[in-house]
C-alpha atoms as a PDB file:
ATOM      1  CA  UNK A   1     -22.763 -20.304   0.533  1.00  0.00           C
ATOM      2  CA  UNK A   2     -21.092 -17.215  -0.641  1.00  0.00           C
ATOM      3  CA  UNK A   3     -22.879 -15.107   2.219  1.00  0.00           C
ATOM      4  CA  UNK A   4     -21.890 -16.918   5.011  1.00  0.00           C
ATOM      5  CA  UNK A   5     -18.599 -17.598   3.152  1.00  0.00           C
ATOM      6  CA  UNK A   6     -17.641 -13.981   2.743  1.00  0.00           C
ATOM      7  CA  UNK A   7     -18.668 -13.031   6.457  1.00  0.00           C
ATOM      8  CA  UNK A   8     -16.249 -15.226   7.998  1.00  0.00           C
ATOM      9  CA  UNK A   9     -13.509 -14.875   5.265  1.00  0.00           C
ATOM     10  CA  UNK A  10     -14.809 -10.832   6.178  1.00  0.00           C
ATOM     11  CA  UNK A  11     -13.721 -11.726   9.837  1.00  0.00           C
ATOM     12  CA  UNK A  12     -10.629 -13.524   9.457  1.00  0.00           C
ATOM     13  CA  UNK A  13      -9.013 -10.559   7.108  1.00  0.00           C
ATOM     14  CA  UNK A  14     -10.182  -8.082   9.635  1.00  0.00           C
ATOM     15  CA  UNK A  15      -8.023 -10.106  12.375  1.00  0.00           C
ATOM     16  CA  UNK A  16      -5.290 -10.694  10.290  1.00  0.00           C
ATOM     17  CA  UNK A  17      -4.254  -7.749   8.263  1.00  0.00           C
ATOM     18  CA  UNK A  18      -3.561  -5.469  11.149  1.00  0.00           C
ATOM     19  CA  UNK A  19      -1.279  -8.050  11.879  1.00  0.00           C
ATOM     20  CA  UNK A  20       0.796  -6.820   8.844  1.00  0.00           C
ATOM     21  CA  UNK A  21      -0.247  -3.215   9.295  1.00  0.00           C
ATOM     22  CA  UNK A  22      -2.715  -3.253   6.904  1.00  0.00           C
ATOM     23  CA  UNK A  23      -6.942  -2.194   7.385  1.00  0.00           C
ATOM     24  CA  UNK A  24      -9.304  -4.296   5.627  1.00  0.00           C
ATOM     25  CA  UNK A  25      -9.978  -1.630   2.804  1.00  0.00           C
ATOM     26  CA  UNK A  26      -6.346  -0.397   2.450  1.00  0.00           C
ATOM     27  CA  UNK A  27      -5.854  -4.294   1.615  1.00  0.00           C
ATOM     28  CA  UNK A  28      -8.794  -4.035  -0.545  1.00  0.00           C
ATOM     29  CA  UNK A  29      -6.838  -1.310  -2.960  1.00  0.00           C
ATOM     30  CA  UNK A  30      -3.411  -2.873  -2.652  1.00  0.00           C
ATOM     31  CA  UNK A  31      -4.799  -6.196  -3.634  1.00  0.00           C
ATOM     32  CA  UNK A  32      -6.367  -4.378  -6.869  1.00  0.00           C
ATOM     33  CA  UNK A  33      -3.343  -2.353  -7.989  1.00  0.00           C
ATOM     34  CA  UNK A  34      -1.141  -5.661  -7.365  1.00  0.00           C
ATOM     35  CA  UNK A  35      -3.682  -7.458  -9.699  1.00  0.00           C
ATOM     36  CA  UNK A  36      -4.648  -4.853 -12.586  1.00  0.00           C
ATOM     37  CA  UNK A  37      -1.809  -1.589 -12.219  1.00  0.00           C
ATOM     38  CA  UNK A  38      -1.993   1.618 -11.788  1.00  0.00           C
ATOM     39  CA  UNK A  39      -5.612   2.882 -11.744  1.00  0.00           C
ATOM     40  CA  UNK A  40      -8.062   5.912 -10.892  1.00  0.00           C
ATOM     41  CA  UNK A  41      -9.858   6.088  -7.653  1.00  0.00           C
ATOM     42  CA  UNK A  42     -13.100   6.318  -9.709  1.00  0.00           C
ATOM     43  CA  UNK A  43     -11.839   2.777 -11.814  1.00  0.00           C
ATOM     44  CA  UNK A  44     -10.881   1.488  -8.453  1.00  0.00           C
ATOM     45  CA  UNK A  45     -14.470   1.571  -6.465  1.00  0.00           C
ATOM     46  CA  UNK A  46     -16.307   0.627  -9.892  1.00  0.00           C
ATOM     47  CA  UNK A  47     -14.239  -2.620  -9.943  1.00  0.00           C
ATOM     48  CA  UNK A  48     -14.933  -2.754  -6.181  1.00  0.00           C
ATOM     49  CA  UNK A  49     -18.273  -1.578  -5.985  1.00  0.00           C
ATOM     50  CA  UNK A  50     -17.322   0.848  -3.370  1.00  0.00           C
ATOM     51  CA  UNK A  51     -18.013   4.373  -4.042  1.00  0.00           C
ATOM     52  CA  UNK A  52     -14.902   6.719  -4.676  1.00  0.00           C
ATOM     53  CA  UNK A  53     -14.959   8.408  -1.535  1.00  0.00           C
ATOM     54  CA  UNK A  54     -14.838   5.356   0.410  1.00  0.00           C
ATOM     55  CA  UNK A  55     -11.732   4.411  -2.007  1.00  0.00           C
ATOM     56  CA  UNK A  56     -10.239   7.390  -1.787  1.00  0.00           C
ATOM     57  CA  UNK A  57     -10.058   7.448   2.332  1.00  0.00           C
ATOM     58  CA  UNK A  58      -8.068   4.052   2.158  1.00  0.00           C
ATOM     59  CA  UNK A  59      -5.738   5.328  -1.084  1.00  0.00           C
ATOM     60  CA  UNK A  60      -5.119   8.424   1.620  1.00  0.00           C
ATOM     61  CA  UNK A  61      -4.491   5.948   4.161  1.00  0.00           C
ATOM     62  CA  UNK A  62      -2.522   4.416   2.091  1.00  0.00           C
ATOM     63  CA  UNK A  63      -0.449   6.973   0.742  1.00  0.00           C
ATOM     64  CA  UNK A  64       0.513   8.307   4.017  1.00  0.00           C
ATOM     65  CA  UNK A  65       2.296   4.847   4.867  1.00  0.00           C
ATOM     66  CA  UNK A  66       4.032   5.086   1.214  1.00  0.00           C
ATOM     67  CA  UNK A  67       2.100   2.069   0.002  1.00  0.00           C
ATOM     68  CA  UNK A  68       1.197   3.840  -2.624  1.00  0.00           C
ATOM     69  CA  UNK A  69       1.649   7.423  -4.562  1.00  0.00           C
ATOM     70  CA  UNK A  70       0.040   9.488  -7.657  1.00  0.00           C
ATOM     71  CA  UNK A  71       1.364   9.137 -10.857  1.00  0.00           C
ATOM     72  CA  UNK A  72       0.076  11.271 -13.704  1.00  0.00           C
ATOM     73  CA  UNK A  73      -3.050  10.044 -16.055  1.00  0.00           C
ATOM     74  CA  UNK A  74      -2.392  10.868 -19.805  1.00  0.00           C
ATOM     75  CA  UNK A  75      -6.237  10.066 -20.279  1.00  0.00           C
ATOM     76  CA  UNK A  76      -7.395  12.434 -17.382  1.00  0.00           C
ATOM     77  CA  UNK A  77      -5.809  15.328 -15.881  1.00  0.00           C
ATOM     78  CA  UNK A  78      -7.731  15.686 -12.802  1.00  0.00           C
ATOM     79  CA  UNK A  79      -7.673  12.355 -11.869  1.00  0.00           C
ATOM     80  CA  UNK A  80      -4.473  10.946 -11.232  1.00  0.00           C
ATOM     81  CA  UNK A  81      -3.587   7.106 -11.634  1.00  0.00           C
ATOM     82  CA  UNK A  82      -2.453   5.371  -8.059  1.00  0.00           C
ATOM     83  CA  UNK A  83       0.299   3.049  -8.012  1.00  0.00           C
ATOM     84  CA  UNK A  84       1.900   0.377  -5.856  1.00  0.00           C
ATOM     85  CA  UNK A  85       5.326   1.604  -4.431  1.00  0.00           C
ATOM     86  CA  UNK A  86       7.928  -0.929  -3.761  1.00  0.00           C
ATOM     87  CA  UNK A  87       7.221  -1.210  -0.107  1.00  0.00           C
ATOM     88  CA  UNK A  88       3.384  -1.646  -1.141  1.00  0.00           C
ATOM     89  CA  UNK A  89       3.695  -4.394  -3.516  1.00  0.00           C
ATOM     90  CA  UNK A  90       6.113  -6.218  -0.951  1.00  0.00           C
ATOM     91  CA  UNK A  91       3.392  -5.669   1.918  1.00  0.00           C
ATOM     92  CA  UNK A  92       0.167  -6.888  -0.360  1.00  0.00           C
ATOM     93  CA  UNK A  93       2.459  -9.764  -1.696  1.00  0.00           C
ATOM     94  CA  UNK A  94       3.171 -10.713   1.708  1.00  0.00           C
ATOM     95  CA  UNK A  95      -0.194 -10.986   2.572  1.00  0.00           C
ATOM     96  CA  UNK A  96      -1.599 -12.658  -0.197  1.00  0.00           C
ATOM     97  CA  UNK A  97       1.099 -15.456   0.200  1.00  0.00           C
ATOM     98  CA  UNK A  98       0.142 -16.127   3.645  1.00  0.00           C
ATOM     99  CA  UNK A  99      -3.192 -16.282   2.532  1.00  0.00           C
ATOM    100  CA  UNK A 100      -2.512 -18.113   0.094  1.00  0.00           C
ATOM    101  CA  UNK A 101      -0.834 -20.531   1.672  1.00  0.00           C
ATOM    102  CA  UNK A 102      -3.933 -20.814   4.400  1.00  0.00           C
ATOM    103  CA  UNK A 103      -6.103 -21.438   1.710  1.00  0.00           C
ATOM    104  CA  UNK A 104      -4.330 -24.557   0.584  1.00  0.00           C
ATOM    105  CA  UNK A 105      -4.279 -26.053   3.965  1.00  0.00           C
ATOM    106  CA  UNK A 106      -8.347 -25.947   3.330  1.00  0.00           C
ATOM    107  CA  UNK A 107     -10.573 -28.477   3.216  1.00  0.00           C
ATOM    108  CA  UNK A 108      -7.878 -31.392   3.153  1.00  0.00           C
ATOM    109  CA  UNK A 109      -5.371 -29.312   1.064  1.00  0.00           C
ATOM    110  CA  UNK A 110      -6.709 -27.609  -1.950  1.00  0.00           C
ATOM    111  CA  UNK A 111      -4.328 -27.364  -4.721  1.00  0.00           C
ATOM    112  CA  UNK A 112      -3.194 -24.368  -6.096  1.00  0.00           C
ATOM    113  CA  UNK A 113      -5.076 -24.973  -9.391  1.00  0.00           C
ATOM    114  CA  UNK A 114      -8.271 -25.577  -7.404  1.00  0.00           C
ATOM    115  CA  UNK A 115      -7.519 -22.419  -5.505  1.00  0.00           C
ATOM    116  CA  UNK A 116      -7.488 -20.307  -9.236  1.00  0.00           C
ATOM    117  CA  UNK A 117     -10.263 -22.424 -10.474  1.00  0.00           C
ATOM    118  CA  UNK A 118     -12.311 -21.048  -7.709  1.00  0.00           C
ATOM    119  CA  UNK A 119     -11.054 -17.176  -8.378  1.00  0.00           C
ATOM    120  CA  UNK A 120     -11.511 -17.630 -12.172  1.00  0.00           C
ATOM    121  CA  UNK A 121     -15.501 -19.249 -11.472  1.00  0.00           C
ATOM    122  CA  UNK A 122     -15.961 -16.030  -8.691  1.00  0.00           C
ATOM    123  CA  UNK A 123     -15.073 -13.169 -11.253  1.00  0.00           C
ATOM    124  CA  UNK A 124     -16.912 -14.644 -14.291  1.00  0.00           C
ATOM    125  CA  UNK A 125     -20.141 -14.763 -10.987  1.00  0.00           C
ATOM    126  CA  UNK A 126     -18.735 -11.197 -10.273  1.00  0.00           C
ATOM    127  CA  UNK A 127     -18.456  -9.980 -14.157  1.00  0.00           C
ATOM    128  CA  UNK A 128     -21.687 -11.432 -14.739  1.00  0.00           C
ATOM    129  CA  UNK A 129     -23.429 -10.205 -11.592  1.00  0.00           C
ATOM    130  CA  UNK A 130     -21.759  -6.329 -12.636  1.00  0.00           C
ATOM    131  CA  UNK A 131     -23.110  -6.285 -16.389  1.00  0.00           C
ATOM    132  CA  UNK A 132     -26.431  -8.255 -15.626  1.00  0.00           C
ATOM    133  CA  UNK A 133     -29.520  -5.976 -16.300  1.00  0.00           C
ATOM    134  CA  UNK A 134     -32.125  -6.744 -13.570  1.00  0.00           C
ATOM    135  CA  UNK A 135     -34.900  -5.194 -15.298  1.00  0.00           C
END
C-alpha cells in the first residue's frame, strides 16, 4: 500500500503546493527544517534520501523567495546550517495545516492521534528501512 499510497499523495502535493507558491521539493526542505531546525544541505538529503545537489537546488529556490537563509555552522565552516525565516515557517505551517486538516476528513474522519500514530509507525518503517543492512 505504501507505493500506490505515496504516488497519489505524490500527485495531490504536486497540485496543491503551487497553490501556496511552493514546488514539491522546496516543501520537502521547509517541512524538514519546520520539524528538526536548522540543518546542513548534506544532513538535509541524508534524512531525505535525496542527494545534496538535488537539496541544494530547492534550498536555492528557496532562499531566493526568503523562505529560508544561511546561518553559520560552529561544527563546519564550509557548510553552513539553513534555517526557516519567519515568512518560511508561516508558509510550511500553512501548508501542513491544510493538510492536515484534509487528512482528518479521511477515511470517515481520522483523529488527530490516529493521524500521529500513523507518522510515528512510518518513521520507525523509515528509521528501520535507513539503518537496515541488506547484505
Amino acid at each position: 500500500m505504501v507505493g500506490p499510497l505515496y504516488r497519489l499523495a505524490q500527485r495531490k502535493v504536486e497540485d496543491y503546493a503551487p497553490v501556496h507558491g511552493l514546488s514539491v521539493g522546496v516543501r520537502a526542505v521547509l517541512h524538514l527544517l519546520l520539524g528538526h531546525g536548522p540543518m546542513t544541505v548534506p544532513q538535509m538529503g541524508r534524512a531525505q534520501a535525496l542527494s545534496r545537489q538535488f537539496v541544494q537546488r530547492m534550498v536555492n529556490e528557496a532562499a531566493a523567495r526568503h523562505l529560508v537563509e544561511t546561518a553559520p555552522n560552529p561544527a563546519h565552516k564550509r557548510s553552513s546550517l539553513i534555517r526557516l525565516t519567519d515568512e518560511g515557517a508561516a508558509a510550511i505551517s500553512a501548508l501542513t495545516a491544510h493538510e492536515r486538516a484534509l487528512l482528518c476528513a479521511a477515511g470517515g474522519g481520522l483523529s488527530a492521534a490516529d493521524i500521529e500514530t500513523c507518522l510515528k509507525v512510518l518513521r520507525q518503517l523509515a528509521d528501520f528501512l535507513r539503518d537496515v543492512d541488506v547484505d
